[in-house]
Protein backbone atom coordinates (compact mmCIF):
# COMPACT_ATOMS: atom_id res chain seq x y z
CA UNK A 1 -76.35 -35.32 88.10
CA UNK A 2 -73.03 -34.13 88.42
CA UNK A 3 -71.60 -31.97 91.74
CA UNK A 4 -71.15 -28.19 91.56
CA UNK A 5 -67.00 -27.23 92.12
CA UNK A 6 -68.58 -25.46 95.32
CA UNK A 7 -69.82 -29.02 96.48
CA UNK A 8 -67.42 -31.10 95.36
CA UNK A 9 -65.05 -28.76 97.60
CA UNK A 10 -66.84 -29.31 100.22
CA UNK A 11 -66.98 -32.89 100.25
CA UNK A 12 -62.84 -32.74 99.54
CA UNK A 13 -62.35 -30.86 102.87
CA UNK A 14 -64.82 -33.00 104.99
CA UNK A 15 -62.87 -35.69 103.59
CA UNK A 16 -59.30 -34.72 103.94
CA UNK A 17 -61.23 -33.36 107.59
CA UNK A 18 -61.98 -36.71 108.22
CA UNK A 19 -58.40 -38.20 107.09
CA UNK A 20 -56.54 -36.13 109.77
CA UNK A 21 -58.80 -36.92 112.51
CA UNK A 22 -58.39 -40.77 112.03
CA UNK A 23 -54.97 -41.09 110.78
CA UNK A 24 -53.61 -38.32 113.09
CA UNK A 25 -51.49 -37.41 109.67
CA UNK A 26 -51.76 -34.33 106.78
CA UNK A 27 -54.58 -34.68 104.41
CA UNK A 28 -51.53 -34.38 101.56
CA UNK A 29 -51.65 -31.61 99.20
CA UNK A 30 -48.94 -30.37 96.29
CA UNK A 31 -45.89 -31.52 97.86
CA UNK A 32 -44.69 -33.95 94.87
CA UNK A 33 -43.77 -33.22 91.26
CA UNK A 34 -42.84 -29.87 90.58
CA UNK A 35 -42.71 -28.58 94.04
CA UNK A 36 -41.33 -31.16 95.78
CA UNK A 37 -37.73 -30.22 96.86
CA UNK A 38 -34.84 -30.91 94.88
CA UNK A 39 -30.83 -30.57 95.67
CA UNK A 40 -28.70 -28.95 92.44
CA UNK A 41 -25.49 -30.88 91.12
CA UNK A 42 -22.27 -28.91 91.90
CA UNK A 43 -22.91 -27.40 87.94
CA UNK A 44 -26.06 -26.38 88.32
CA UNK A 45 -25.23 -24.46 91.77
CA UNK A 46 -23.21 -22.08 90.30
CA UNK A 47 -26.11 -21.13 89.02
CA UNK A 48 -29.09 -21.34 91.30
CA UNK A 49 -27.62 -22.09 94.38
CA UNK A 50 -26.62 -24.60 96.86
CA UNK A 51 -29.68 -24.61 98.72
CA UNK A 52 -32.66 -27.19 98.26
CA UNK A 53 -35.07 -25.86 96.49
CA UNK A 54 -38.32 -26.49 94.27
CA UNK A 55 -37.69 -27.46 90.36
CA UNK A 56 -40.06 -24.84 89.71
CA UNK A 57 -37.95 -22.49 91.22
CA UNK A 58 -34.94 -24.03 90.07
CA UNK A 59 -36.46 -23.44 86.54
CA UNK A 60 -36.94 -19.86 87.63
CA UNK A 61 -33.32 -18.68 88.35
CA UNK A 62 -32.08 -20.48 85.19
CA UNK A 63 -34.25 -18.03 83.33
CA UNK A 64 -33.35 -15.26 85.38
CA UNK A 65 -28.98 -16.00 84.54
CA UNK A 66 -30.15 -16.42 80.85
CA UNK A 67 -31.97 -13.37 80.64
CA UNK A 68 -29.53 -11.20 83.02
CA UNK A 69 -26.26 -12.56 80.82
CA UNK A 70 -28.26 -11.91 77.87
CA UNK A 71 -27.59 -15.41 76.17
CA UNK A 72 -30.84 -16.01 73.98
CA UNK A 73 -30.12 -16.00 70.48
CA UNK A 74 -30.79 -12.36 68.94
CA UNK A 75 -32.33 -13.86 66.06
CA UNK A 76 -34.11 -17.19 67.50
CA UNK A 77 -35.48 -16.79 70.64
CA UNK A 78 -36.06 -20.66 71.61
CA UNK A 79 -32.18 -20.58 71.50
CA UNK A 80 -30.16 -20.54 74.44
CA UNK A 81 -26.61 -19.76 73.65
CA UNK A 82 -24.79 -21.24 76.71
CA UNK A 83 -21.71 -19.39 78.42
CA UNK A 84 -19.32 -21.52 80.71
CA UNK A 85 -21.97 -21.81 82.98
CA UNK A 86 -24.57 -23.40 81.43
CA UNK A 87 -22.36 -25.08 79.04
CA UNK A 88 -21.20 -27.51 82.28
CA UNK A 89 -25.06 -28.10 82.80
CA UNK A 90 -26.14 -28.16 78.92
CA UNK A 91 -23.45 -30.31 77.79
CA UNK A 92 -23.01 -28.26 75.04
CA UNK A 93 -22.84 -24.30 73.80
CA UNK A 94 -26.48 -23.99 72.48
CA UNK A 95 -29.68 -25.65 73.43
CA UNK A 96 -33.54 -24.69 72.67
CA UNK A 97 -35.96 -23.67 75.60
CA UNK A 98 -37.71 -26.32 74.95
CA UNK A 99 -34.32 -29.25 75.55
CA UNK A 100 -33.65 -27.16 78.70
CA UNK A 101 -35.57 -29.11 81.53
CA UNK A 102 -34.16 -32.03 79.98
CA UNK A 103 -30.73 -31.25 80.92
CA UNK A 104 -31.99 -29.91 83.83
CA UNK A 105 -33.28 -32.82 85.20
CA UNK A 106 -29.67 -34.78 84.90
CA UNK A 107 -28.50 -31.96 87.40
CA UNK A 108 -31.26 -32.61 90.20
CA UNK A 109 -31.57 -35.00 92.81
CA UNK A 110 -34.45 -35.50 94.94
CA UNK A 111 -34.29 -34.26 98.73
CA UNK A 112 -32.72 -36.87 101.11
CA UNK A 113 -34.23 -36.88 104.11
């Protein structure tokens, strides 16, 4: 018989509960992957910022530059017709939406402690 989401919550907070109490630690939670903390290259902070901050964010205020410097193609949306800017971070003057994280990625280091 399989567990209703309202009891299988339950039995995930008893047990992350349970995890604190004995470890004397955080039960976890979303702090990898897409919201863990990364530090921009030099490139890329021109951009979003020196600060440390989560890729999703990151992925955020690159959207917000393209769409407030008006550099998607007129005719093909998916384009991304890079000025100087982006150019440093793209490698080159147009990528697709789709490419973008890609090149994003090369400009991100995880957080050093």
């Amino acid at each position: 018989m399989a567990r209703s989401a309202v009891k299988r919550g339950e039995q995930e907070t008893a047990a992350a509960e349970k995890k604190v109490k004995t470890t004397g630690k955080a039960a976890g939670g979303a702090r990898g992957g897409i919201t863990a903390p990364v530090t921009p290259s030099a490139e890329l902070a021109e951009i979003v910022g020196k600060d440390d901050l989560p890729r999703s964010e990151v992925v955020k205020k690159v959207w917000d530059y393209i769409k407030a410097n008006d550099l998607q193609d007129a005719k093909d949306r998916r384009q991304i017709n890079a000025d100087d800017k982006l150019e440093k971070v793209f490698g080159k003057k147009s990528a697709s939406m789709f490419e973008m994280n890609k090149h994003l990625s090369a400009h991100l280091a995880a957080k050093k402690d």
